[in-house]
N, C-alpha and C. Protein backbone atom coordinates (compact mmCIF):
# COMPACT_ATOMS: atom_id res chain seq x y z
N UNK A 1 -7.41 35.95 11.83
CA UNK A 1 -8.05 37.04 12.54
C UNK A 1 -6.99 37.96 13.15
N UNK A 2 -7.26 39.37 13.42
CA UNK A 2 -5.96 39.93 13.69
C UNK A 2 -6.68 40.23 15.29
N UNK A 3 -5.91 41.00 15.98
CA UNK A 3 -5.94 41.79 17.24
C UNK A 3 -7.39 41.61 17.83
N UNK A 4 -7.95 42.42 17.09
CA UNK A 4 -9.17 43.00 16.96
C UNK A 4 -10.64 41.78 16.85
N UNK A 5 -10.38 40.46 16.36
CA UNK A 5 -11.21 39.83 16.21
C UNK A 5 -11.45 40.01 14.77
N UNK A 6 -11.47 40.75 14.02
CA UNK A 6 -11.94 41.08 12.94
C UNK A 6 -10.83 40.56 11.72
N UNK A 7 -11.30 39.95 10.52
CA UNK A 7 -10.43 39.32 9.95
C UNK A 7 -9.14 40.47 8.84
N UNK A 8 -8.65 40.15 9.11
CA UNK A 8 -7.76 41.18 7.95
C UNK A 8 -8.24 41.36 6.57
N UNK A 9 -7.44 42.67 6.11
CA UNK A 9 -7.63 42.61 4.69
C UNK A 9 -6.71 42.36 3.89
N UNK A 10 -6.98 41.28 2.96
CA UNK A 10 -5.69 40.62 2.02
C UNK A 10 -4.80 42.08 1.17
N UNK A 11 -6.16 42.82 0.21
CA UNK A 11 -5.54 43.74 -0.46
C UNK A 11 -5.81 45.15 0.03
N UNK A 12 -4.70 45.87 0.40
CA UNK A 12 -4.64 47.27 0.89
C UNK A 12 -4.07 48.15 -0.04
N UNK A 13 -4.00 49.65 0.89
CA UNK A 13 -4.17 50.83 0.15
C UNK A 13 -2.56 50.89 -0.34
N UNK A 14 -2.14 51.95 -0.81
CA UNK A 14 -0.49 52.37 -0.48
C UNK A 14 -0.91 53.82 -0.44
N UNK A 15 0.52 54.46 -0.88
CA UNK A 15 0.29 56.10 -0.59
C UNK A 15 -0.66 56.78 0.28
N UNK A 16 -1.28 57.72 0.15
CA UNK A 16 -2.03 58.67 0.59
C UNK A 16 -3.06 57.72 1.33
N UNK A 17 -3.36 56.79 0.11
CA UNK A 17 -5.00 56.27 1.05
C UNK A 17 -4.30 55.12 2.32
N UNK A 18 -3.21 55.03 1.95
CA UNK A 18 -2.95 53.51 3.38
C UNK A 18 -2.57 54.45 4.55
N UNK A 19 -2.15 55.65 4.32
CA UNK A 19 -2.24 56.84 5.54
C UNK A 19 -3.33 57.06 5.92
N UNK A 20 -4.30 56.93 5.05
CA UNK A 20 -5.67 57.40 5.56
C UNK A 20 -6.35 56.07 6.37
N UNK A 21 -5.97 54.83 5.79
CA UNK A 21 -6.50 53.82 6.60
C UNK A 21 -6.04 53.64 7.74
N UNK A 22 -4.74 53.99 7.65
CA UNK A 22 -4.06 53.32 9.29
C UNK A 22 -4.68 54.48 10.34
N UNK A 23 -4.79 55.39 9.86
CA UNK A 23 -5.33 56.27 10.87
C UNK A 23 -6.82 56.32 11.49
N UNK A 24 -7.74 55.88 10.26
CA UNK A 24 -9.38 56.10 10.31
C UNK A 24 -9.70 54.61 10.81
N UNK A 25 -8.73 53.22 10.31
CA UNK A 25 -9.33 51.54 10.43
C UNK A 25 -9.44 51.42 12.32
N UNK A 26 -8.64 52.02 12.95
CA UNK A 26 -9.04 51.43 14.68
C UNK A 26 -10.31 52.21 15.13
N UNK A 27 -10.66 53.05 14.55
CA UNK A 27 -11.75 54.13 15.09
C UNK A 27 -13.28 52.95 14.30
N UNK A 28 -13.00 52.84 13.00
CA UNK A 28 -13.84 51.90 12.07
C UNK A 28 -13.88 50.74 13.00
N UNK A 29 -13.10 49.90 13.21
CA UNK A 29 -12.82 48.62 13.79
C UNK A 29 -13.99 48.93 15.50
N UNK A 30 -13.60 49.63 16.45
CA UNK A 30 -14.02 49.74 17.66
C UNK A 30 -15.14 50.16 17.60
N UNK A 31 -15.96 50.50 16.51
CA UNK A 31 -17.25 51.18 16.49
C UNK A 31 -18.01 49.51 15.67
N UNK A 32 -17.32 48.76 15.52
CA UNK A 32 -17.63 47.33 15.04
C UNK A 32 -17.98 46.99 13.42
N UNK A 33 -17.15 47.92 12.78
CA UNK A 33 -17.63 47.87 11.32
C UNK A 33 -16.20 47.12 10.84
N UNK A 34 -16.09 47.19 9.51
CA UNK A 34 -14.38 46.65 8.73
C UNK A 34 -14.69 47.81 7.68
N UNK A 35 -13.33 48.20 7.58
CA UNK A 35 -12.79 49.10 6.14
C UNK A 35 -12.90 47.91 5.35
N UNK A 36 -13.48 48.60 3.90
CA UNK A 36 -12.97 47.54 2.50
C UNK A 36 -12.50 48.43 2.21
N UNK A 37 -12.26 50.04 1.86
CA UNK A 37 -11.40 50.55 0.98
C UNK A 37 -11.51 52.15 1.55
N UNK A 38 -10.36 52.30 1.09
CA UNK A 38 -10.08 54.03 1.19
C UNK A 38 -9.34 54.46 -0.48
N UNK A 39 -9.79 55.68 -0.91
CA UNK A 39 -10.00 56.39 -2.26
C UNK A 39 -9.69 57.63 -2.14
N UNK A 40 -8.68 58.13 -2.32
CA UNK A 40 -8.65 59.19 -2.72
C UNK A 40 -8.89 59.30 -4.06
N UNK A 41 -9.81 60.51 -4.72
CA UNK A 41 -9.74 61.05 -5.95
C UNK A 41 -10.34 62.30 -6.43
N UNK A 42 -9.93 62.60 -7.90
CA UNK A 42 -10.02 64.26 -7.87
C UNK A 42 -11.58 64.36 -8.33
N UNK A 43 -12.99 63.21 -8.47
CA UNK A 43 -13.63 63.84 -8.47
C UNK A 43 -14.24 65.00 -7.57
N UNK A 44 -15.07 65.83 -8.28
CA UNK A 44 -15.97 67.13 -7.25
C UNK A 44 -14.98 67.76 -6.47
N UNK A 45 -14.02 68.05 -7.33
CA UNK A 45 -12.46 68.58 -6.53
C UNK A 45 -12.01 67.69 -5.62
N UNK A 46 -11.92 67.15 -4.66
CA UNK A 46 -11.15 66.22 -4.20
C UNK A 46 -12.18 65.54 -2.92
N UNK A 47 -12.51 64.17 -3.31
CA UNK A 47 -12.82 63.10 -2.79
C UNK A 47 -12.52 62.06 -1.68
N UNK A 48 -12.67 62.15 -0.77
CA UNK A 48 -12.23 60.81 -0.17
C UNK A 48 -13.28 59.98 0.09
N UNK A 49 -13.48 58.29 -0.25
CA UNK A 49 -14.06 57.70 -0.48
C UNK A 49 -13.77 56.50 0.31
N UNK A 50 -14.74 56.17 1.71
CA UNK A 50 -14.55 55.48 3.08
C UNK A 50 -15.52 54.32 2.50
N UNK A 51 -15.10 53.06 2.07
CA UNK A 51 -16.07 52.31 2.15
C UNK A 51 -15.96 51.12 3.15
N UNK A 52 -16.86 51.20 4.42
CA UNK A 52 -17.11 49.95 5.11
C UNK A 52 -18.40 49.49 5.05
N UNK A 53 -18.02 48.64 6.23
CA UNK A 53 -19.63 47.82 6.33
C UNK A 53 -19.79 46.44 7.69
N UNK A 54 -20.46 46.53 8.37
CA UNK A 54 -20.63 45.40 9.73
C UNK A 54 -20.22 44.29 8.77
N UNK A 55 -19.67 43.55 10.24
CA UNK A 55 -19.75 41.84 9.80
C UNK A 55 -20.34 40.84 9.48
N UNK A 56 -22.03 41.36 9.58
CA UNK A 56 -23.18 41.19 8.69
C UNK A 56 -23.45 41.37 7.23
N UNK A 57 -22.28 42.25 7.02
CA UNK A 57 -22.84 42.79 5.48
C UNK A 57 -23.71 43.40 5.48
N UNK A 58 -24.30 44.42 6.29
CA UNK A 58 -25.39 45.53 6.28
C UNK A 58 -24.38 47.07 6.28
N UNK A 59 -24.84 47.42 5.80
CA UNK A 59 -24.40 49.42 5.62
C UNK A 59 -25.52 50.00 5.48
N UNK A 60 -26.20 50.68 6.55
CA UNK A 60 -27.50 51.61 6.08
C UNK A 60 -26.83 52.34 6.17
N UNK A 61 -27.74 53.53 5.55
CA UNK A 61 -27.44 55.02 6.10
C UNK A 61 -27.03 55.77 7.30
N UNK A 62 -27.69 55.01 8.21
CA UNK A 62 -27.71 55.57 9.29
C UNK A 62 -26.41 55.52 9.69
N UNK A 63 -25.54 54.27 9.20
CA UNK A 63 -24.53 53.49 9.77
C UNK A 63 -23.51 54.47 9.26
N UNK A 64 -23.22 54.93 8.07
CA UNK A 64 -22.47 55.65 6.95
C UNK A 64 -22.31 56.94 7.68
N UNK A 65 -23.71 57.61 8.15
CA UNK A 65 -23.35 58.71 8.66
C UNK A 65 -22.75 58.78 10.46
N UNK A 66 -23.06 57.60 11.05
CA UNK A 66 -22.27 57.61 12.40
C UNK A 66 -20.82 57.07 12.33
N UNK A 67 -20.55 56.76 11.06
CA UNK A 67 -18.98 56.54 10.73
C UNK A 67 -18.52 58.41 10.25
N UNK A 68 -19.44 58.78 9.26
CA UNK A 68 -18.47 59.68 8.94
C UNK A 68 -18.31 61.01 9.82
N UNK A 69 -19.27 60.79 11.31
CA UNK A 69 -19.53 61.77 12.40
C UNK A 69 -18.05 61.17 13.56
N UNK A 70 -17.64 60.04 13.03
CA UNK A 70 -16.68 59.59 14.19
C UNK A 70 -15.67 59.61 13.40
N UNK A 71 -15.62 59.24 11.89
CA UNK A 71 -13.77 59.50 11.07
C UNK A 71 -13.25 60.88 11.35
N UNK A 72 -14.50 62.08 11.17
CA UNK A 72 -13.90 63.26 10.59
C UNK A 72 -13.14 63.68 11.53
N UNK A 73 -13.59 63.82 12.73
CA UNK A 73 -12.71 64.86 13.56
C UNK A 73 -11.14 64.31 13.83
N UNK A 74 -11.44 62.39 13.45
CA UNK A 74 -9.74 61.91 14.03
C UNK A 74 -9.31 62.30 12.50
N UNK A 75 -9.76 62.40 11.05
CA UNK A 75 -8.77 63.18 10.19
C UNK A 75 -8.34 64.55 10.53
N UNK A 76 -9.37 65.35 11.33
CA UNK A 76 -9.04 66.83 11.37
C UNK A 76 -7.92 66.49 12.42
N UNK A 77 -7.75 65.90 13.09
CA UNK A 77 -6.52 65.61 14.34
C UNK A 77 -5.03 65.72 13.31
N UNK A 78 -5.34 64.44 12.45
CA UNK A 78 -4.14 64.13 11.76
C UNK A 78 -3.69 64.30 10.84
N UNK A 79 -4.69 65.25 10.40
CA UNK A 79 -4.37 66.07 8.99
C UNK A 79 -3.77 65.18 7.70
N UNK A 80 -4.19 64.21 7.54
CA UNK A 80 -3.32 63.20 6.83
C UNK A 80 -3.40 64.06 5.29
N UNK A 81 -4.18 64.48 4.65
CA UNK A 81 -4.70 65.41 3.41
C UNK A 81 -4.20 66.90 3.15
N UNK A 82 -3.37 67.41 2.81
CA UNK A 82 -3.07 68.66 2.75
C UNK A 82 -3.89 69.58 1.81
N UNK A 83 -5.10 69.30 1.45
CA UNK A 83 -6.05 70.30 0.77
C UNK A 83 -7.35 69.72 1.03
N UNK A 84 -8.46 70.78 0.86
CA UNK A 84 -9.65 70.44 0.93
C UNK A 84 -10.68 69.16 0.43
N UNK A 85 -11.32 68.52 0.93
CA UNK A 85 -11.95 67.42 0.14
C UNK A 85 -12.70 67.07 0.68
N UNK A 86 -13.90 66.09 0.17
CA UNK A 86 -15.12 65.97 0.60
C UNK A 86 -14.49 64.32 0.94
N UNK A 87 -15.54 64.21 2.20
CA UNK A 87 -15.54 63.17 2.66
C UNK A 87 -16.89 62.45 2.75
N UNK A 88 -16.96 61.15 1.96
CA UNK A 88 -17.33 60.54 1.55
C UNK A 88 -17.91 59.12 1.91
N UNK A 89 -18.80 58.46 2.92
CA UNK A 89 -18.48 57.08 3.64
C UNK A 89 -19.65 56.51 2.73
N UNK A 90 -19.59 55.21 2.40
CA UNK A 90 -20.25 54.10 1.60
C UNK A 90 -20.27 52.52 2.15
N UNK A 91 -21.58 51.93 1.49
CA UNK A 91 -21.30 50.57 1.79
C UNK A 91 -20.52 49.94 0.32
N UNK A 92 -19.94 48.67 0.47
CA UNK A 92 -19.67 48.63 -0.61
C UNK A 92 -20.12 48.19 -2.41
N UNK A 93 -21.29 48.18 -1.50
CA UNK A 93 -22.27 47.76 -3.03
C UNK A 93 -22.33 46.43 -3.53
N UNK A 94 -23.06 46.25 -4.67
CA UNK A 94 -23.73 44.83 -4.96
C UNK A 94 -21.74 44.31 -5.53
N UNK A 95 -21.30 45.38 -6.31
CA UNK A 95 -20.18 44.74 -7.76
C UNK A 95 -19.23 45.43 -6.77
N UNK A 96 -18.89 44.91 -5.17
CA UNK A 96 -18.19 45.32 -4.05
C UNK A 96 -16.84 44.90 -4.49
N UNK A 97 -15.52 45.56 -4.17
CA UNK A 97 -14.43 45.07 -4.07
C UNK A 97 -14.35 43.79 -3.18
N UNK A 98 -13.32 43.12 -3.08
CA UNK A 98 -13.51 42.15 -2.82
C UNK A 98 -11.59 41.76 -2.04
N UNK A 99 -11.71 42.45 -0.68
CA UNK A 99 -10.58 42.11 0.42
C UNK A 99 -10.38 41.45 1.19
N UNK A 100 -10.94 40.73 1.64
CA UNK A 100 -10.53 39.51 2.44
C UNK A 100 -11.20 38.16 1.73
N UNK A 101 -10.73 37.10 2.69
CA UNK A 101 -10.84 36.06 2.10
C UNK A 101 -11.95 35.30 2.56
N UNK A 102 -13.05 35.77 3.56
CA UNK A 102 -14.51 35.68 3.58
C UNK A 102 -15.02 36.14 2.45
N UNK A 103 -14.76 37.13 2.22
CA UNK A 103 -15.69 37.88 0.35
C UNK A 103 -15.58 36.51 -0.74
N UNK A 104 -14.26 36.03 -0.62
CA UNK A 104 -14.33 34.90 -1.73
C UNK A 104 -14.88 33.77 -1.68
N UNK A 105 -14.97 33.18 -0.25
CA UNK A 105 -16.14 32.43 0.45
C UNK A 105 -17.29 32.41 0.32
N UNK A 106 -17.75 33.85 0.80
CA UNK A 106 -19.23 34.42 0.97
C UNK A 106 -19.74 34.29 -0.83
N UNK A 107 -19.21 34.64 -1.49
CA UNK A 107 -19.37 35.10 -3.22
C UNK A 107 -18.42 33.95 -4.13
N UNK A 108 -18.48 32.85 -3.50
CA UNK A 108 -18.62 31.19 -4.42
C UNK A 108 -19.56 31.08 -5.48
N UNK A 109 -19.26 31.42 -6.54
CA UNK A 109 -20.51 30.84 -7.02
C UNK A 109 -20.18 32.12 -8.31
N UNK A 110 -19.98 33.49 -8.12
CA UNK A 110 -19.74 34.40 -8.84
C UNK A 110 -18.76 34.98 -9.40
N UNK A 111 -19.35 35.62 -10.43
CA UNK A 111 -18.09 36.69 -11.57
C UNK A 111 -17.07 37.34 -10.41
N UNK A 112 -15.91 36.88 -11.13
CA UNK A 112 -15.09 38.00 -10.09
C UNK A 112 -14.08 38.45 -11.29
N UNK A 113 -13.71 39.56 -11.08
CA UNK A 113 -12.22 40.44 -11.74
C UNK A 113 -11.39 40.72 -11.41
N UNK A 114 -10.14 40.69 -11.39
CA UNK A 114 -9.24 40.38 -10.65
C UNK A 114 -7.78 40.95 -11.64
N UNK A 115 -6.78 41.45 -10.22
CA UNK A 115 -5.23 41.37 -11.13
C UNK A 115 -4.65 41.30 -9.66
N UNK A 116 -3.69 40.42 -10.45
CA UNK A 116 -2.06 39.95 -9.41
C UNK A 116 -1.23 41.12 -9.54
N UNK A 117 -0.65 40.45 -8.46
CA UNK A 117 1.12 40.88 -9.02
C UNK A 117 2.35 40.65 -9.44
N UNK A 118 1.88 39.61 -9.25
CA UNK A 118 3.06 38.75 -9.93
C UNK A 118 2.33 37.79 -11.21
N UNK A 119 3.01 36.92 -11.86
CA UNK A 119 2.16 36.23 -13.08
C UNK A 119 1.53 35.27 -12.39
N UNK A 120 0.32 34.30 -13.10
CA UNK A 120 0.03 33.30 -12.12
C UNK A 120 -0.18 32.70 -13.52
N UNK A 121 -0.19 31.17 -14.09
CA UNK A 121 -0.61 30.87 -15.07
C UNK A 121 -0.38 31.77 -16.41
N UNK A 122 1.07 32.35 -16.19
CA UNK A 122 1.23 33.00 -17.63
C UNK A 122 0.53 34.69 -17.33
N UNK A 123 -0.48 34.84 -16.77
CA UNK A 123 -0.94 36.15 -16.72
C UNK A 123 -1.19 36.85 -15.41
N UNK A 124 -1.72 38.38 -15.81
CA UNK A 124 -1.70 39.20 -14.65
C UNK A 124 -3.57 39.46 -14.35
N UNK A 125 -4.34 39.41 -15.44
CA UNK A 125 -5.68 39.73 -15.22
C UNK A 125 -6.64 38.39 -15.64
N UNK A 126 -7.49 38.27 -14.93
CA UNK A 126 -8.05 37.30 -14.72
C UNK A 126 -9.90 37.89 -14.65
N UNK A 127 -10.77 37.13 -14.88
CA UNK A 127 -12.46 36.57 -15.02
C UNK A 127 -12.72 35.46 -15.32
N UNK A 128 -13.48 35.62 -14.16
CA UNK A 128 -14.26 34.46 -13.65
C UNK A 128 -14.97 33.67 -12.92
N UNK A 129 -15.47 32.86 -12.89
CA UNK A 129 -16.50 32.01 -11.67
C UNK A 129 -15.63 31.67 -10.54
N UNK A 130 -15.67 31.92 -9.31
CA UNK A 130 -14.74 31.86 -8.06
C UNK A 130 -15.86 29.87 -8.10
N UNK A 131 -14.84 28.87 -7.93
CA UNK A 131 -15.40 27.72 -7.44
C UNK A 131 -15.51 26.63 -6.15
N UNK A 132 -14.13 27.35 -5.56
CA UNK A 132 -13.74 27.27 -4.45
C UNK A 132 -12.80 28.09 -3.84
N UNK A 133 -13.03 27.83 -2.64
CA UNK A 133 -11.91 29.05 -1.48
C UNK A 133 -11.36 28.09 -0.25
N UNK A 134 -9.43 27.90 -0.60
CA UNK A 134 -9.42 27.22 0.51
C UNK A 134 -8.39 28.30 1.44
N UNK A 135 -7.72 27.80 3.10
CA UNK A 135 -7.37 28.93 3.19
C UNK A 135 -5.81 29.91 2.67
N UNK A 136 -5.49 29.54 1.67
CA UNK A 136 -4.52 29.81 0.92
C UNK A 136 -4.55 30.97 -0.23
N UNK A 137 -5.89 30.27 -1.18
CA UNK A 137 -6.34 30.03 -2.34
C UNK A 137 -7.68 30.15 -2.73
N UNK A 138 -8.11 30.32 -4.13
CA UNK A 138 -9.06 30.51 -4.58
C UNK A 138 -8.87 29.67 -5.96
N UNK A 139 -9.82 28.73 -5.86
CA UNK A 139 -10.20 27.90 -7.67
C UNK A 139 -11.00 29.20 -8.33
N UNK A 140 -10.30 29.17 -9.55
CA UNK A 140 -11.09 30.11 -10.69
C UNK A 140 -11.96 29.55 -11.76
N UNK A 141 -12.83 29.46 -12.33
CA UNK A 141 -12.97 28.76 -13.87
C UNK A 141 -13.08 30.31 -14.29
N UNK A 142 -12.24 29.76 -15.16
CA UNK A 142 -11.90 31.30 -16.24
C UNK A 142 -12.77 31.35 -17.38
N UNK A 143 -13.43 32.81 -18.05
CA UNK A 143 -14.41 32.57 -18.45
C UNK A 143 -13.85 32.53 -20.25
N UNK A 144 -12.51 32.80 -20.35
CA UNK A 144 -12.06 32.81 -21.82
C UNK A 144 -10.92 32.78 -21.23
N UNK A 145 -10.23 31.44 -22.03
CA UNK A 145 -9.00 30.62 -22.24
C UNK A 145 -8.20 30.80 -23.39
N UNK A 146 -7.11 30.44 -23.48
CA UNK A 146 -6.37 30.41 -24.69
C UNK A 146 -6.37 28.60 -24.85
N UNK A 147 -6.02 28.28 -25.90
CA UNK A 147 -5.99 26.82 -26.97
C UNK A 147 -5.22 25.86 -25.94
N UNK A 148 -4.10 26.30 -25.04
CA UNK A 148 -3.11 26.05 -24.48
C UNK A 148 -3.24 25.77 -22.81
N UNK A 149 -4.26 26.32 -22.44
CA UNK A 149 -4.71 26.64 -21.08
C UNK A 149 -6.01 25.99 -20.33
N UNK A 150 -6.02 25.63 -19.29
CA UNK A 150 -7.17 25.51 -18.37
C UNK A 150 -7.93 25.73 -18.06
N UNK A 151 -9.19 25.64 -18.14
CA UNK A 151 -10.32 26.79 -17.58
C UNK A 151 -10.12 26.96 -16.18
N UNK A 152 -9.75 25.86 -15.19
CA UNK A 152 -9.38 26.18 -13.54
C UNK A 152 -8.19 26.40 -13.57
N UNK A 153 -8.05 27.36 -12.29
CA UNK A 153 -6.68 28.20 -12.53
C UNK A 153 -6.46 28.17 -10.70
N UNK A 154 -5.79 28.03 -10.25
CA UNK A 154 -5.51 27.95 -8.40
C UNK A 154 -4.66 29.55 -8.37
N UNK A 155 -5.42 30.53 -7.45
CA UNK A 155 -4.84 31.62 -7.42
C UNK A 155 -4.74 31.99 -6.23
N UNK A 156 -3.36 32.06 -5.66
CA UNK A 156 -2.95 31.98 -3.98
C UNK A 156 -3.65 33.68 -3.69
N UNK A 157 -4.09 33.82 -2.66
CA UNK A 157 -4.49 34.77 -2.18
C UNK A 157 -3.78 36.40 -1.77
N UNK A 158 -2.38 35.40 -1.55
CA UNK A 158 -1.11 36.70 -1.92
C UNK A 158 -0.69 37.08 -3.25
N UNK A 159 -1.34 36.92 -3.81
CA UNK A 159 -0.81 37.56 -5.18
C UNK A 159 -2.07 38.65 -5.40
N UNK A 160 -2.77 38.54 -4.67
CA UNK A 160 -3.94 39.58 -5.32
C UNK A 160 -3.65 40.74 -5.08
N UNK A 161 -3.63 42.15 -6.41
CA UNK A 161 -3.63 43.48 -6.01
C UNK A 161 -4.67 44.24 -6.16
N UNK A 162 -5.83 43.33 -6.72
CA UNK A 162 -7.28 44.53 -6.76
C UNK A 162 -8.08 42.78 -7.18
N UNK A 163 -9.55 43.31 -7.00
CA UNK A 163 -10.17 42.37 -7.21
C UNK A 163 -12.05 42.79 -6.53
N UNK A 164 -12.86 42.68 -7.58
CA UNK A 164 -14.25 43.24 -7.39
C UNK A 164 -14.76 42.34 -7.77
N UNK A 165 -16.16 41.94 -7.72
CA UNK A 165 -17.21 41.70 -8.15
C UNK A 165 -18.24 42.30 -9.35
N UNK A 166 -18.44 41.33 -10.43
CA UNK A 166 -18.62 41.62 -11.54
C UNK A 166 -20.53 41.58 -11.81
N UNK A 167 -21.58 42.54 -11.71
CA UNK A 167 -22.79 42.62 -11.69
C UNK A 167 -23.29 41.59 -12.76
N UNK A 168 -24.18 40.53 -11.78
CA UNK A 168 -24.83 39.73 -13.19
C UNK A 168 -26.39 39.35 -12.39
N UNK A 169 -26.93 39.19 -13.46
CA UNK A 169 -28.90 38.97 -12.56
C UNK A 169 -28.40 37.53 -11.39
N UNK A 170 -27.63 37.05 -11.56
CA UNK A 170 -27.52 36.06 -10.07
C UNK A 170 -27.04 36.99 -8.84
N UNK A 171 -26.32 37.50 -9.24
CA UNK A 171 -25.19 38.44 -8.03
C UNK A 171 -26.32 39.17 -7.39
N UNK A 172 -26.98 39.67 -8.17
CA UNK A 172 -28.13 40.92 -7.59
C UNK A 172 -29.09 39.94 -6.45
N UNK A 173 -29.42 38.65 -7.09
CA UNK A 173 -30.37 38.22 -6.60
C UNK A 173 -29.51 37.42 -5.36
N UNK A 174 -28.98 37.08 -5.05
CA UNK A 174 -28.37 36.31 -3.78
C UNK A 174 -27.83 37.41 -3.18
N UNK A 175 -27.24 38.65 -3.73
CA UNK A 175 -26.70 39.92 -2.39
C UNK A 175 -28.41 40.30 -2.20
N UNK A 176 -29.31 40.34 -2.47
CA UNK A 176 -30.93 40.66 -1.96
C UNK A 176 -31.00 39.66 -1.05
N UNK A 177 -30.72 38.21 -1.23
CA UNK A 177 -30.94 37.25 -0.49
C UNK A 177 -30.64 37.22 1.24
N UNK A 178 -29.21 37.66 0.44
CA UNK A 178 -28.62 37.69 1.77
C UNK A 178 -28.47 38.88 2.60
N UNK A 179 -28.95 40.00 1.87
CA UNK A 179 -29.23 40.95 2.69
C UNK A 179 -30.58 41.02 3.77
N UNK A 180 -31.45 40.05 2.77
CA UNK A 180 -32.64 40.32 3.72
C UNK A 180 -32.24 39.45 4.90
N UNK A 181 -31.79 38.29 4.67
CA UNK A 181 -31.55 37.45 5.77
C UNK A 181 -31.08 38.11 6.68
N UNK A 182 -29.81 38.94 6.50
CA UNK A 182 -28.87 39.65 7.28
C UNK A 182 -29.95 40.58 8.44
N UNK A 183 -30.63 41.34 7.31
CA UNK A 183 -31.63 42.33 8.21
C UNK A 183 -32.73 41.41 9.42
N UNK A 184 -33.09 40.49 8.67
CA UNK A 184 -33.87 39.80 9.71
C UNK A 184 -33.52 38.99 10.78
N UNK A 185 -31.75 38.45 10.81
CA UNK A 185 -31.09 38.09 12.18
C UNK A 185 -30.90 39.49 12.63
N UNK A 186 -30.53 40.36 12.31
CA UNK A 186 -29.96 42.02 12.74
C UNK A 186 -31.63 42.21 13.72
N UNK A 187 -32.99 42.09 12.78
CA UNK A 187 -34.00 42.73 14.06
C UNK A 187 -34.40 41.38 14.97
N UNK A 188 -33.84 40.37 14.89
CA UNK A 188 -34.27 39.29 15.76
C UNK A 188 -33.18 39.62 16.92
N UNK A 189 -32.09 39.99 16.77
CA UNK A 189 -31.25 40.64 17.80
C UNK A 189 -31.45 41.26 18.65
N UNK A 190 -32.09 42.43 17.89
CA UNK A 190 -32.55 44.02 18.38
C UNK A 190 -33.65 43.34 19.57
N UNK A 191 -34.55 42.71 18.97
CA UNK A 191 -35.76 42.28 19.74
C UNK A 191 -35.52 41.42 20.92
N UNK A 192 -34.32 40.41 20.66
CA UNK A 192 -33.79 39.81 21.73
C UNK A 192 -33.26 40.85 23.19
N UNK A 193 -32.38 42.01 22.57
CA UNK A 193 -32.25 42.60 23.63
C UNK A 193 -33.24 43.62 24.09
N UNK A 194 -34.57 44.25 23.63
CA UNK A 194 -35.73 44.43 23.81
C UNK A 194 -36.09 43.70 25.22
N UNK A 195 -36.02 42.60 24.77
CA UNK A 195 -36.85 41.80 25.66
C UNK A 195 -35.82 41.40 27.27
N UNK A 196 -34.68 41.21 26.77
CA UNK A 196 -34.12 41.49 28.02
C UNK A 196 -33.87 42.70 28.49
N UNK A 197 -34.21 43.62 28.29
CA UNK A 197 -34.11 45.03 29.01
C UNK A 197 -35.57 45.11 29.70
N UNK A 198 -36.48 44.37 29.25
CA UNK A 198 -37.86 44.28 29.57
C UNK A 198 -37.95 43.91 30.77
């Protein structure tokens, strides 16, 4: 856990977008959400692409737009962007990147895609069923092997340089799962403090 209470993120930005995180993540953080990613890109002429989300795993709308009513003005402060661009805030979706090492926890069970940086087992890109998460590491069963190789593969958590979630009819149906759950501790909350304001 860092400073903040909030757990770190294993894989980060560089260039342009890790300027954009270090500047926009304490404003994100104190309003109680986590960055998964910052994007710059040249779609619709130039893009920036804010994806967080609570420690629930909920992102409504509502949430997206009181982030991107509290990022903008600390970018207009710091000008981190030297040309025009649309700004952009998101949750991270069902086939979500995948940055800390709760995501690999939380999403046991599923497709993941993945590249290192260094070799791990001979290679740099990897698919497959995540089977376990310890706090180091992640067990893989890989979904195509060579003659020579393992289907489980132990992949330390520092080696990861990108890594998402791969859409399959299970994934859909357990992020529904757990979203509804999410929503229904989220209004049992709401109602809790309802009732003590009562």
């Amino acid at each position: 856990m860092s400073e903040t209470g909030l757990e770190p993120r294993l894989i980060t930005e560089t260039g342009i977008d890790a300027r954009v995180a270090s500047i926009i993540e304490p404003t994100i953080n104190e309003m109680g959400y986590q960055l998964v990613r910052v994007k710059l890109s040249g779609q619709n002429g130039l893009t920036l692409q804010i994806m967080a989300e609570r420690p629930d795993g909920i992102m409504t709308v509502s949430d997206c737009e009181k982030l991107s009513m509290a990022i903008s003005p600390v970018l207009d402060v710091e000008d981190p962007i030297d040309k025009a661009y649309h700004l952009e805030v998101s949750s991270p979706g069902i086939d979500r990147p995948m940055v800390r090492k709760s995501d690999f926890a939380k999403w046991t069970g599923h497709v993941v895609k993945f590249e290192t940086s260094v070799m791990v087992e001979g290679r740099k890109r990897f698919r497959g069923t995540i089977r376990s998460v310890s706090e180091d590491a992640f067990v893989l069963d890989r979904e195509a092997v060579g003659k020579d190789e393992e289907p489980l593969v132990t992949i330390p958590f520092n080696t990861l340089s990108d890594a998402r979630l791969i859409l399959t009819d299970e994934l859909i149906r357990d992020a529904l799962k757990a979203d509804k759950a999410a929503r229904a501790a989220a209004n049992e909350n709401f109602e809790d403090e309802d009732d003590a304001d009562a």
